[in-house]
PDB file of N, CA and C in Angstrom:
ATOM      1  N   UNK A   1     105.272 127.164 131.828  1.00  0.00           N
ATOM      2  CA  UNK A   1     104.692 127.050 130.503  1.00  0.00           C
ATOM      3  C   UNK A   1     103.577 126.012 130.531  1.00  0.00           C
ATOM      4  N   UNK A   2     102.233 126.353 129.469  1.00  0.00           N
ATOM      5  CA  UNK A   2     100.980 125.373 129.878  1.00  0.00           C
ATOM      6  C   UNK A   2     101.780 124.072 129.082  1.00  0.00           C
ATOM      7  N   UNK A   3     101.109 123.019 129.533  1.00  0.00           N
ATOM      8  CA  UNK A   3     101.387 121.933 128.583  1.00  0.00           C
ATOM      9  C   UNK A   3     100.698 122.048 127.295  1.00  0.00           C
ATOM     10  N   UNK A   4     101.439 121.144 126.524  1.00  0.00           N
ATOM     11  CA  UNK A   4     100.409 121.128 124.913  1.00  0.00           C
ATOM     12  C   UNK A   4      99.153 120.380 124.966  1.00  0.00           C
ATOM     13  N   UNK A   5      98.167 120.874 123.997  1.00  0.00           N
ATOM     14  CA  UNK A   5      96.766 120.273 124.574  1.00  0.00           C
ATOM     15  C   UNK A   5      96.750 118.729 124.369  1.00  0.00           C
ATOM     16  N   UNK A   6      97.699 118.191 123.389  1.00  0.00           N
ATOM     17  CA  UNK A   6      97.743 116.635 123.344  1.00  0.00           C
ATOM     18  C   UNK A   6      98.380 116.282 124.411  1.00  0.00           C
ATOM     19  N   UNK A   7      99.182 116.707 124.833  1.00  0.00           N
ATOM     20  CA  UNK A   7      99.637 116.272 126.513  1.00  0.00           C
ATOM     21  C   UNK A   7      98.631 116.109 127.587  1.00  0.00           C
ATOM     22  N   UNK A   8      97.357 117.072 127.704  1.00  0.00           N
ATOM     23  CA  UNK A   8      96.585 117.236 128.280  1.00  0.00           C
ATOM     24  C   UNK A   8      96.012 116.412 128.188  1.00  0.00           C
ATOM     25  N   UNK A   9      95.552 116.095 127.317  1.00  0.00           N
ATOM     26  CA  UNK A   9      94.168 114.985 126.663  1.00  0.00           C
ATOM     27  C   UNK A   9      94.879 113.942 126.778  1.00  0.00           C
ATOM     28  N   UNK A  10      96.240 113.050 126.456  1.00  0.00           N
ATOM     29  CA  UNK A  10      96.651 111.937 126.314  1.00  0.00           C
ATOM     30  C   UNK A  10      97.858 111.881 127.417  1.00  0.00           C
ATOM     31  N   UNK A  11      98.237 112.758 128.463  1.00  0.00           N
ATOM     32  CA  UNK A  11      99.452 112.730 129.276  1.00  0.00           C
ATOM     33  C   UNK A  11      99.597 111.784 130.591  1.00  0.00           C
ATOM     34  N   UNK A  12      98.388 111.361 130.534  1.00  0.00           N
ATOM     35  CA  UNK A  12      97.747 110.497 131.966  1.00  0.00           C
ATOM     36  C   UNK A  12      97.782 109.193 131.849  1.00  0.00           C
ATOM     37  N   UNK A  13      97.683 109.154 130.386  1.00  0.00           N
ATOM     38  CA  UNK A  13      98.111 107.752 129.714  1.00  0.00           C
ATOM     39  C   UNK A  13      99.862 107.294 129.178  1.00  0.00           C
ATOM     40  N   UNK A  14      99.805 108.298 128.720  1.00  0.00           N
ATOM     41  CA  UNK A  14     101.508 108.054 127.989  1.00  0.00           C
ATOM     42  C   UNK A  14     102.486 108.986 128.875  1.00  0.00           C
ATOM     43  N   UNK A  15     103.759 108.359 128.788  1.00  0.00           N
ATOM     44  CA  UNK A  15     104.667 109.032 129.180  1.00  0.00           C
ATOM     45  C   UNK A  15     105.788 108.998 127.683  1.00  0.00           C
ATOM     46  N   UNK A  16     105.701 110.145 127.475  1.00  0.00           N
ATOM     47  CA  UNK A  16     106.437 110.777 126.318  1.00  0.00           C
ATOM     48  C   UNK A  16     107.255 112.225 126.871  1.00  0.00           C
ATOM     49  N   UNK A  17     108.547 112.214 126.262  1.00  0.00           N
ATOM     50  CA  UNK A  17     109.504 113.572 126.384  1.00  0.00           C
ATOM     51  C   UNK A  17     108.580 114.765 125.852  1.00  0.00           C
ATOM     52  N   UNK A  18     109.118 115.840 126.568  1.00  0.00           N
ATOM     53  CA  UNK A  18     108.132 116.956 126.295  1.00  0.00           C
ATOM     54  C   UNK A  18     108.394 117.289 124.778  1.00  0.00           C
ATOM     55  N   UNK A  19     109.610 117.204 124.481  1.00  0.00           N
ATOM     56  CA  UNK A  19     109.879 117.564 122.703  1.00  0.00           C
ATOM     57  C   UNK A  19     109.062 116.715 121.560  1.00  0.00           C
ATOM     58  N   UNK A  20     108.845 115.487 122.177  1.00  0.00           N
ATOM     59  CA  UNK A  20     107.722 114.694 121.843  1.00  0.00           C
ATOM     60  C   UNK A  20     106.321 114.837 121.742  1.00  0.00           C
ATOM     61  N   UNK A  21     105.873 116.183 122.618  1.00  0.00           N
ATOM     62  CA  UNK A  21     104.491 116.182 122.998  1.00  0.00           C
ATOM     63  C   UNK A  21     104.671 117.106 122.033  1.00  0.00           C
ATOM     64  N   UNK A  22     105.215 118.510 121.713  1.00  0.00           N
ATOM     65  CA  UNK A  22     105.317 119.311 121.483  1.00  0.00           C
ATOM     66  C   UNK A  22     105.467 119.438 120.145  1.00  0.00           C
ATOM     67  N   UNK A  23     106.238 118.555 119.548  1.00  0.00           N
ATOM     68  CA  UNK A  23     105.994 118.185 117.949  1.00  0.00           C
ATOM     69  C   UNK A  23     104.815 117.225 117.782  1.00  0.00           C
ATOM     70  N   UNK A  24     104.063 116.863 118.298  1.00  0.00           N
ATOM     71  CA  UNK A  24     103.156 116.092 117.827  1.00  0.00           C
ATOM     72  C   UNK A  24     101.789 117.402 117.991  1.00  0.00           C
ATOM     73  N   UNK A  25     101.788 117.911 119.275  1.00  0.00           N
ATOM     74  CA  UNK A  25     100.811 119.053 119.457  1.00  0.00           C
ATOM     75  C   UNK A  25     100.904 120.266 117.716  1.00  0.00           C
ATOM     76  N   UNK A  26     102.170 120.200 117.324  1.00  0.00           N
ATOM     77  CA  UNK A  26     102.531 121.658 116.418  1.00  0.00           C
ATOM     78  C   UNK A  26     102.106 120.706 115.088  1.00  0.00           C
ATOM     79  N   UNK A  27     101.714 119.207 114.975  1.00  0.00           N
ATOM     80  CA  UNK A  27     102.039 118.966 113.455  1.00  0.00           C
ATOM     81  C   UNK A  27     100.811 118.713 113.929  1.00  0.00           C
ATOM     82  N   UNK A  28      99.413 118.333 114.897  1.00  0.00           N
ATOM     83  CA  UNK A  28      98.245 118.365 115.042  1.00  0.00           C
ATOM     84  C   UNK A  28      97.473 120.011 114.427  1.00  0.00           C
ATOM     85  N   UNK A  29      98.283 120.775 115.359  1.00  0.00           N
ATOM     86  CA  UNK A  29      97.752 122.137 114.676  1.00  0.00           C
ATOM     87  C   UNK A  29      98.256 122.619 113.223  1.00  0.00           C
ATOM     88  N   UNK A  30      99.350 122.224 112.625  1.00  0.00           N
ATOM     89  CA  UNK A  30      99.210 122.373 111.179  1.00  0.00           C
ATOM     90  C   UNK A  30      98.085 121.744 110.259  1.00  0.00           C
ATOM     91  N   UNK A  31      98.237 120.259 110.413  1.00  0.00           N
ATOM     92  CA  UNK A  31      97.037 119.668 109.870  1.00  0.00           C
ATOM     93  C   UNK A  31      95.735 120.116 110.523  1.00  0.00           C
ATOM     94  N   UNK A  32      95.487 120.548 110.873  1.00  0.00           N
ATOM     95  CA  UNK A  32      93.547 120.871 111.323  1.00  0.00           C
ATOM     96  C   UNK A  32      93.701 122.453 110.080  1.00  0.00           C
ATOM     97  N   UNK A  33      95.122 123.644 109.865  1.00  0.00           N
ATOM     98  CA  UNK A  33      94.803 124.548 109.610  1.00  0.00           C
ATOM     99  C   UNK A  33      95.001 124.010 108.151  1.00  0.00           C
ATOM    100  N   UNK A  34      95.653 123.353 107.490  1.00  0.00           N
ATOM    101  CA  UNK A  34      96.232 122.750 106.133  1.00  0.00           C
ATOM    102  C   UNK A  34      94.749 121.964 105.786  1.00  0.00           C
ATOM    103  N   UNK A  35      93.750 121.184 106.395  1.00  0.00           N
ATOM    104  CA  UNK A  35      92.641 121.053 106.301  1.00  0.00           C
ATOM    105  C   UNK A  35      91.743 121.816 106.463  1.00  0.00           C
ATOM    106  N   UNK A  36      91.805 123.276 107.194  1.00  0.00           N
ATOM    107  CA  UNK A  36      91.130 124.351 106.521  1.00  0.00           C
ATOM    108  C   UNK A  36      91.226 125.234 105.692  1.00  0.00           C
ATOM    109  N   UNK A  37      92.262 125.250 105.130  1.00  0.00           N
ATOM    110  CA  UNK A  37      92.152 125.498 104.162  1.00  0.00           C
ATOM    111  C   UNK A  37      92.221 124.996 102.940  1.00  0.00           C
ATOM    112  N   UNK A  38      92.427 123.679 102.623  1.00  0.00           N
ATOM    113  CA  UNK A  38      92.030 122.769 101.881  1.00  0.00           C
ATOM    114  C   UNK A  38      90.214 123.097 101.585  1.00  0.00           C
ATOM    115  N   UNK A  39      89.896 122.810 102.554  1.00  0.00           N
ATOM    116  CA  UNK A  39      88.088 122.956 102.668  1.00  0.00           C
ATOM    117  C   UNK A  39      87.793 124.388 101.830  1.00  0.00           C
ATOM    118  N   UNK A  40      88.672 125.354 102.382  1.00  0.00           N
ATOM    119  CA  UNK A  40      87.889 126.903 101.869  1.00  0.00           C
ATOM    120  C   UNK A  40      88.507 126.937 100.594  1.00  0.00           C
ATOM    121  N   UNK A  41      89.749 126.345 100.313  1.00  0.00           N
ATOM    122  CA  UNK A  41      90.020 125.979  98.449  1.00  0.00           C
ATOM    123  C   UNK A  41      89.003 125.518  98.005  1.00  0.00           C
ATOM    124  N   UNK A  42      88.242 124.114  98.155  1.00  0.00           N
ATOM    125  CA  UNK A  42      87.374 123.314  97.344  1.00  0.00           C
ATOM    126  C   UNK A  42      85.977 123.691  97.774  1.00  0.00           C
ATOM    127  N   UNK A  43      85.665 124.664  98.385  1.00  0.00           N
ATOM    128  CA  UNK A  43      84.042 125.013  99.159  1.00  0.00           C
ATOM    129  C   UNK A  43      84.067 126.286  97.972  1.00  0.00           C
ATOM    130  N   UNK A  44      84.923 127.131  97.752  1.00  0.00           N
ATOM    131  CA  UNK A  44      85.531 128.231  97.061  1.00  0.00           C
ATOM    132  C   UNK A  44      85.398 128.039  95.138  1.00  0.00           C
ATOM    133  N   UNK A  45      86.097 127.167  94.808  1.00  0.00           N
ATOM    134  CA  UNK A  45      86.535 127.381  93.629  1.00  0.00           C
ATOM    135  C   UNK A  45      86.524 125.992  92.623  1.00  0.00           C
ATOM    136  N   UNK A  46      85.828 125.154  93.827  1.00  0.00           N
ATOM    137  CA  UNK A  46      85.339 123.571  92.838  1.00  0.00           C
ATOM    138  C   UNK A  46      83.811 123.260  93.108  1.00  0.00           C
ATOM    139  N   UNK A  47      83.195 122.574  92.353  1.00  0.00           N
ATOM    140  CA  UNK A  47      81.661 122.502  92.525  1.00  0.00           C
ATOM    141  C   UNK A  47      81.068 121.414  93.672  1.00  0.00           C
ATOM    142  N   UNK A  48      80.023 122.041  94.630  1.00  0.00           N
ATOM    143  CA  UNK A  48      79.415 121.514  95.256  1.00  0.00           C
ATOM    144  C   UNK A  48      79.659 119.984  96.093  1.00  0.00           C
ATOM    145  N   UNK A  49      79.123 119.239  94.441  1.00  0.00           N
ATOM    146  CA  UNK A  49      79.686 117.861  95.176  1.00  0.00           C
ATOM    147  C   UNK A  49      80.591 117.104  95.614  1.00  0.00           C
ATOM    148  N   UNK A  50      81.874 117.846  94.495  1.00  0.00           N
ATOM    149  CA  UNK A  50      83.411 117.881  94.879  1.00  0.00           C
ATOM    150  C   UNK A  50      83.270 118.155  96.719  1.00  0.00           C
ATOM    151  N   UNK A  51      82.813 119.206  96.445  1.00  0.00           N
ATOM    152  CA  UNK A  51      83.461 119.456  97.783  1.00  0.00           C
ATOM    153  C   UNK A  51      82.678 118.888  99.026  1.00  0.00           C
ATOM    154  N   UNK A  52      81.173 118.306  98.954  1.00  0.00           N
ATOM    155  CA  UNK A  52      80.807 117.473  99.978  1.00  0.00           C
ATOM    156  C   UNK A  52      81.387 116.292  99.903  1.00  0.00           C
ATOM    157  N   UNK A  53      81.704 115.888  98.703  1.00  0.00           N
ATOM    158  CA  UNK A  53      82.791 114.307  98.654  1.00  0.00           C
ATOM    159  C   UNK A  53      84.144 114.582  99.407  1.00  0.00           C
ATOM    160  N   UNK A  54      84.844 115.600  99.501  1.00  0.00           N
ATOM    161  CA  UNK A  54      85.994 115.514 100.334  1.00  0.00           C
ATOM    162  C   UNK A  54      85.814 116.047 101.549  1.00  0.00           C
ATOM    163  N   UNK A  55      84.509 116.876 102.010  1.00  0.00           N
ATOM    164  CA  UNK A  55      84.164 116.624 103.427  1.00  0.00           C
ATOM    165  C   UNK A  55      83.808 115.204 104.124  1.00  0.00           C
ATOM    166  N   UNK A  56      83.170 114.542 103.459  1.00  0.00           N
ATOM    167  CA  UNK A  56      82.446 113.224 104.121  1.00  0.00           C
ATOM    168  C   UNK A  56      84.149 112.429 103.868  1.00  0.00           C
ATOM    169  N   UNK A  57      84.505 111.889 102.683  1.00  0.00           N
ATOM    170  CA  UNK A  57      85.341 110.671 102.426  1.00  0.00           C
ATOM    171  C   UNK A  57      86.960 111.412 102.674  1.00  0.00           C
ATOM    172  N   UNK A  58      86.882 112.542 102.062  1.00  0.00           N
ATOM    173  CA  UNK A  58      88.643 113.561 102.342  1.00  0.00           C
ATOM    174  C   UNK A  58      89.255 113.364 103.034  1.00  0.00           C
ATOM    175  N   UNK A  59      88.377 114.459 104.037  1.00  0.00           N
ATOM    176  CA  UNK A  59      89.371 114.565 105.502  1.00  0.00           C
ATOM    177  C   UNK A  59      88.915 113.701 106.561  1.00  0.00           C
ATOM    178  N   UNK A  60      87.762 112.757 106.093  1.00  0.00           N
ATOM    179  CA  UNK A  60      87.510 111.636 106.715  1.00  0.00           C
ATOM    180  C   UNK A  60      89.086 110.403 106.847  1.00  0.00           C
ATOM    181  N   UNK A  61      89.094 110.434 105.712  1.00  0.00           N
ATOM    182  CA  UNK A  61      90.382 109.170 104.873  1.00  0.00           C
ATOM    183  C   UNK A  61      91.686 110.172 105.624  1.00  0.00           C
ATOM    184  N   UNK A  62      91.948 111.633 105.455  1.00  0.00           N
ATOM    185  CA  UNK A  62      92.952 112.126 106.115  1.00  0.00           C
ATOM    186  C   UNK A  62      93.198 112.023 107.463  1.00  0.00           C
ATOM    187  N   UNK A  63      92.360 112.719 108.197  1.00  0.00           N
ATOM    188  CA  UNK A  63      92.115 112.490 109.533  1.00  0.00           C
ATOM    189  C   UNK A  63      92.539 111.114 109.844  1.00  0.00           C
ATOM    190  N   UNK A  64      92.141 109.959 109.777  1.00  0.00           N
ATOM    191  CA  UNK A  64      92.231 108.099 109.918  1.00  0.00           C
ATOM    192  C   UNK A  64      93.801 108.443 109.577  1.00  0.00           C
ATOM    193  N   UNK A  65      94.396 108.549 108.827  1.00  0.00           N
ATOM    194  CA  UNK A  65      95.864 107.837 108.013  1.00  0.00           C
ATOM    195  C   UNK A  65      97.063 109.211 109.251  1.00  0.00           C
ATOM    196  N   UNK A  66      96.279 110.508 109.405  1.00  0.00           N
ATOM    197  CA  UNK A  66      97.104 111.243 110.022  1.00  0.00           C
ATOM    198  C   UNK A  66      97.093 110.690 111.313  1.00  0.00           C
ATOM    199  N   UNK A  67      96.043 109.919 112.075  1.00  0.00           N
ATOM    200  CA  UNK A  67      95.972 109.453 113.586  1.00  0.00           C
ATOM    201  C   UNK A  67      96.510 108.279 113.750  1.00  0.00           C
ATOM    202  N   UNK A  68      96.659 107.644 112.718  1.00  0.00           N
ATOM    203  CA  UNK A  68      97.739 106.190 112.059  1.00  0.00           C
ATOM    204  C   UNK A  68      98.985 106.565 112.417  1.00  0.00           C
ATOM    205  N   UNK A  69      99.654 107.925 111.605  1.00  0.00           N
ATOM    206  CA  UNK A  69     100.886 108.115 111.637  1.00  0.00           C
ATOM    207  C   UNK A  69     101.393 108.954 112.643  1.00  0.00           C
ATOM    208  N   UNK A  70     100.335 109.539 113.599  1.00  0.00           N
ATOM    209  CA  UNK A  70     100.656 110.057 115.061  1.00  0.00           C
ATOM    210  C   UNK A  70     100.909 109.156 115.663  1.00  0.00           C
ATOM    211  N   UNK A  71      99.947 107.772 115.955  1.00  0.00           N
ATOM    212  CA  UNK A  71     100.399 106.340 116.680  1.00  0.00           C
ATOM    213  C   UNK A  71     101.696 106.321 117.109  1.00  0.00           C
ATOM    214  N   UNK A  72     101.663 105.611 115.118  1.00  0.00           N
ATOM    215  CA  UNK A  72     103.633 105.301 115.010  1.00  0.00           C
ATOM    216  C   UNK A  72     104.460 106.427 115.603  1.00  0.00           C
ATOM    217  N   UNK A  73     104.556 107.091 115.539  1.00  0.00           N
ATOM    218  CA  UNK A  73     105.566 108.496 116.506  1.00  0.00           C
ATOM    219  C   UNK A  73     105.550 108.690 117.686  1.00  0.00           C
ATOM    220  N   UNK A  74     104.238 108.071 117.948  1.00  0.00           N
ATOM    221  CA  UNK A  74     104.078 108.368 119.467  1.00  0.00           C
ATOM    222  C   UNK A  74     104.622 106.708 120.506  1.00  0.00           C
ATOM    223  N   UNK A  75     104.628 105.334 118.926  1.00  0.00           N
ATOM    224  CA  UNK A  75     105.073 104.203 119.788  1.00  0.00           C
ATOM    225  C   UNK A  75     106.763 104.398 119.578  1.00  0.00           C
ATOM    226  N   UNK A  76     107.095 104.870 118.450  1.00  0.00           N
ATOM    227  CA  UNK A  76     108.513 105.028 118.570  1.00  0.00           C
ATOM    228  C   UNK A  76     109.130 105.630 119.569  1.00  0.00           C
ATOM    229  N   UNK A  77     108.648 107.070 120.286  1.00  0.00           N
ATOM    230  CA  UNK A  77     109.057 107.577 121.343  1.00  0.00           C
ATOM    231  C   UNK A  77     108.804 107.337 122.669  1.00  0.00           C
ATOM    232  N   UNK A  78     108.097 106.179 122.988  1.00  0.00           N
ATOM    233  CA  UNK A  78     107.773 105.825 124.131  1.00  0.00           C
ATOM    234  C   UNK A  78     108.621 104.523 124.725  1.00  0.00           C
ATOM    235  N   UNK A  79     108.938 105.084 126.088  1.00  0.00           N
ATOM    236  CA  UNK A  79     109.865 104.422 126.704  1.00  0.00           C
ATOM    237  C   UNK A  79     109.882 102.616 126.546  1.00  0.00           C
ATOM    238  N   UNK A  80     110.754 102.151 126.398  1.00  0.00           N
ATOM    239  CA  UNK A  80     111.051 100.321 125.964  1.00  0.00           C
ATOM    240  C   UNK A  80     110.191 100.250 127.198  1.00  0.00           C
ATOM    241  N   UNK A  81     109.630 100.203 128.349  1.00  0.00           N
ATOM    242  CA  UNK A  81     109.250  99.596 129.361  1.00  0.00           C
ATOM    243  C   UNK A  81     107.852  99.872 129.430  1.00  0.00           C
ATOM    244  N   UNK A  82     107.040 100.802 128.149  1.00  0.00           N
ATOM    245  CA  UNK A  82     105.976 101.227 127.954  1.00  0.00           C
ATOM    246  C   UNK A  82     105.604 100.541 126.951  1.00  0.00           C
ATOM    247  N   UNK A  83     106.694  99.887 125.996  1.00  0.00           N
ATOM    248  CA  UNK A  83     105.774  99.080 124.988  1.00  0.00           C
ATOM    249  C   UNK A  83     104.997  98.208 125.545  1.00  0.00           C
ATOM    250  N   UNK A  84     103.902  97.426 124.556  1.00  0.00           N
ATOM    251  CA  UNK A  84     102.948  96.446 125.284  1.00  0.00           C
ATOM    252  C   UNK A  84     103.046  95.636 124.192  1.00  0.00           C
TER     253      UNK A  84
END
């Protein structure tokens, strides 16, 4: 089985359980699709500036607070001899 692409990109660095990689890879790909369609709601059916304000500041402010709370999950599951 391939690895998950956050394993890929971050596996060389961290050592995390694969059930670990694997829920963090599946709640990465919910949020990117839950932020597209967020976007095609407010590009869709709210006006203009609405919706360049939650492109620039939105999923700007989302993105930041979701890579915050990947951190924390990813320092909780990492081995006591990996903390720093």
């Amino acid at each position: 089985m391939k690895k998950p692409l956050i394993q890929r990109m971050l596996g060389k660095e961290l050592s995390l359980p694969q059930q670990v990689w694997s829920r963090l890879n599946l709640a990465w790909a919910v949020f990117f699709i839950l932020c597209g369609l967020a976007n095609i709601y407010i590009a869709f059916w709210l006006p203009q500036n609405i919706w360049v304000n939650f492109k620039v500041f939105g999923l700007t402010a989302l993105t930041l607070v979701f890579t915050l709370l990947s951190g924390i999950y990813i320092y909780r599951h990492m081995p006591q001899d990996d903390h720093h």
